[in-house]
Every structure is written in C-alpha cells, then in structure tokens.
C-alpha atoms as a PDB file:
ATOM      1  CA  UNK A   1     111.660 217.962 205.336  1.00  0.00           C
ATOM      2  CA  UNK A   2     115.228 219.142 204.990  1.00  0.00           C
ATOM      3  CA  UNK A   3     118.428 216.161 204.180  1.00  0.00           C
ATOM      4  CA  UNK A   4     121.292 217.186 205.914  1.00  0.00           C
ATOM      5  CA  UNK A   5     124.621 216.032 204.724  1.00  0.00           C
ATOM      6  CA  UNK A   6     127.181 213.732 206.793  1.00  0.00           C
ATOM      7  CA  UNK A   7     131.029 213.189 206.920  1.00  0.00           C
ATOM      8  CA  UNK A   8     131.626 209.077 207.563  1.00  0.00           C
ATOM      9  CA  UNK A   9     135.502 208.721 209.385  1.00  0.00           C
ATOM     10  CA  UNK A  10     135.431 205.603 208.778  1.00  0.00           C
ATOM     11  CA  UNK A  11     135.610 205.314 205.487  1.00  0.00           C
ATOM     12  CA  UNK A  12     135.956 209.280 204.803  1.00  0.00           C
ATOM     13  CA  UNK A  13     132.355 209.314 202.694  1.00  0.00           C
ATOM     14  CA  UNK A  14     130.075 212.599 202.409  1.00  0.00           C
ATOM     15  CA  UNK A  15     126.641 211.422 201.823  1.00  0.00           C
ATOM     16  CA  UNK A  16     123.007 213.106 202.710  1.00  0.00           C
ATOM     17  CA  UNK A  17     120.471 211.022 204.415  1.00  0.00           C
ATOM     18  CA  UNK A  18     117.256 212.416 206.155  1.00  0.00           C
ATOM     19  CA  UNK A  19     116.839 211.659 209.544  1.00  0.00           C
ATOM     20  CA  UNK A  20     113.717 211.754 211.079  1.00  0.00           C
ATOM     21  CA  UNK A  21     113.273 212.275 214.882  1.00  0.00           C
ATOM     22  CA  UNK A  22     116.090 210.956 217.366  1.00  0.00           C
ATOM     23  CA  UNK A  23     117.083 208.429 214.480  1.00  0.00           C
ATOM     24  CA  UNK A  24     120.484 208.322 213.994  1.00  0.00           C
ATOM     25  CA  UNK A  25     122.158 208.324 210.397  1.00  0.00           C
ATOM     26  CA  UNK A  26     123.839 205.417 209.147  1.00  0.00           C
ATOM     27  CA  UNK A  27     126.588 205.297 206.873  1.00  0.00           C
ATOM     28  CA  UNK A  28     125.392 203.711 203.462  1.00  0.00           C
ATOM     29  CA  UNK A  29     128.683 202.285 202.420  1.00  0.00           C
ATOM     30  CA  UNK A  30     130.063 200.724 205.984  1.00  0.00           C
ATOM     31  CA  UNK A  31     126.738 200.479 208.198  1.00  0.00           C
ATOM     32  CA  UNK A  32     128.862 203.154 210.721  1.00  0.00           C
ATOM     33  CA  UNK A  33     127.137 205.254 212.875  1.00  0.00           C
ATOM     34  CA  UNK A  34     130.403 207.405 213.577  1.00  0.00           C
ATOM     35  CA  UNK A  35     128.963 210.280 211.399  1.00  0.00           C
ATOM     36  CA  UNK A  36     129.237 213.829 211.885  1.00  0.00           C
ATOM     37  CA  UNK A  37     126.601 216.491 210.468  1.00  0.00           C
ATOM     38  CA  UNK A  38     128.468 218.776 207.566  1.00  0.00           C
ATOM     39  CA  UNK A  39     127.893 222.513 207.240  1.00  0.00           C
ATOM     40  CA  UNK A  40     125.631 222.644 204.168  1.00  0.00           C
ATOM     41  CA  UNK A  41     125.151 225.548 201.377  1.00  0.00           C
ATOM     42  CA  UNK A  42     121.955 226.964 201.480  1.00  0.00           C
ATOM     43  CA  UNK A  43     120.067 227.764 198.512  1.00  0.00           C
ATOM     44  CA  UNK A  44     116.737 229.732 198.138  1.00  0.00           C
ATOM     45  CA  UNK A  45     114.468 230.788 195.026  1.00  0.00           C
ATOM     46  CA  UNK A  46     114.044 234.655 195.350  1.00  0.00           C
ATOM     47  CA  UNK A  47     110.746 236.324 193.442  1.00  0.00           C
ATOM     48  CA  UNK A  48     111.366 240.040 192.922  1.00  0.00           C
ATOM     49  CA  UNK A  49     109.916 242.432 191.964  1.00  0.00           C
ATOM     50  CA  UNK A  50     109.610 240.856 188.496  1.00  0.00           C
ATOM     51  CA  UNK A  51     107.793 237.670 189.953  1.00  0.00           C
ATOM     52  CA  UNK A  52     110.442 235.113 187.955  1.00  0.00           C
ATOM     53  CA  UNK A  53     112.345 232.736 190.373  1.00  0.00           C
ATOM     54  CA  UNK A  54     115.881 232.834 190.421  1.00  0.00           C
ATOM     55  CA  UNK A  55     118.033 230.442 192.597  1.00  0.00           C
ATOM     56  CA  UNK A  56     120.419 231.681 194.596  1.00  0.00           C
ATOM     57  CA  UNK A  57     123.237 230.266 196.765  1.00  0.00           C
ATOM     58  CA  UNK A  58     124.612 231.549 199.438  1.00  0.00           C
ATOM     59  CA  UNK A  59     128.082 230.407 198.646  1.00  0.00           C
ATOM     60  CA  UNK A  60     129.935 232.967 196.045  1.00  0.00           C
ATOM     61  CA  UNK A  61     132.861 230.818 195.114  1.00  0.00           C
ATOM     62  CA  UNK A  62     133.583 227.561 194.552  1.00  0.00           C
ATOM     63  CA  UNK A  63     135.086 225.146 196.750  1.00  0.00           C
ATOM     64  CA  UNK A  64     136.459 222.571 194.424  1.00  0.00           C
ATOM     65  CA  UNK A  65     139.588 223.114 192.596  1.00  0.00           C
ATOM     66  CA  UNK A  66     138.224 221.539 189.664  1.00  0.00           C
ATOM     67  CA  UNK A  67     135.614 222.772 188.455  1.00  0.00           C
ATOM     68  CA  UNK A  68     132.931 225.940 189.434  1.00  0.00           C
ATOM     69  CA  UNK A  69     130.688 223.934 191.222  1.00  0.00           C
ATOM     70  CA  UNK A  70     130.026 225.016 195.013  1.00  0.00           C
ATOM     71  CA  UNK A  71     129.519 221.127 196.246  1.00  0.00           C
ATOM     72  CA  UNK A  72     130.611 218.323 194.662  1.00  0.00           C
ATOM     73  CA  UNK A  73     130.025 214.602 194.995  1.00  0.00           C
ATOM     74  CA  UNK A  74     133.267 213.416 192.737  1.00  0.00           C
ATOM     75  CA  UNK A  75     135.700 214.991 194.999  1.00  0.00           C
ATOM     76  CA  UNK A  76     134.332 215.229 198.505  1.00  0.00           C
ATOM     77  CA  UNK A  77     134.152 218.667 198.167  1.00  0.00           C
ATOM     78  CA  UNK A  78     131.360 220.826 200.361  1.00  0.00           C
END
C-alpha cells in the first residue's frame, strides 16, 4: 500500500500518513483536516542485466539548499 505525503496550512507541516479508502488524513500535530496531497519522488529498484538492484530516483537534483538530499524532513523540503 503506497503513503502519500501531505502539506498541513495550518500549521505549515509535511508529514506522510496512509489513507485507506475515502478516509481522510489528519494532521498529526493539530488534528486538521485542511491537508493537501504533495507531489512525491518516486523511487524504484531496477535489476539489469546484471540481476543486482540498484535504487533509483526519479529526481536528479536536490531540492534542499542544504544538503544533497532530494526530500528532507528538517527543512520542509520535497
């Protein structure tokens, strides 16, 4: 089952919750339920012809000023 990330306005807090059904996420610092669905990076395992796994990401640069990370909890950053 896939966890989708969410943007909370109320209290401007990124956080993943899996929603099952028509449930609706909640935020888990306020209790809001004015939460918006975030465009997430997608990341697959790829088996060549070699047969090792190797993750890939389908984000090439980083979107944190920080540090190389693609998504980042410290700063918000998705």
């Amino acid at each position: 089952m896939p966890i989708f990330e969410y943007h909370c306005d109320p209290c401007n807090l990124n956080f993943e919750c899996l929603v099952i059904g028509k449930e609706k996420p909640v935020c888990p610092t306020c209790k809001g339920d004015s939460v918006h669905k975030l465009m997430s990076v997608c990341g697959f395992v790829s088996k060549g012809a070699g047969g090792g796994g190797t993750v890939k990401s389908s984000a090439s640069t980083s979107s944190c000023g920080s540090c190389s990370k693609t998504s980042c909890g410290t700063c918000g950053s998705v």
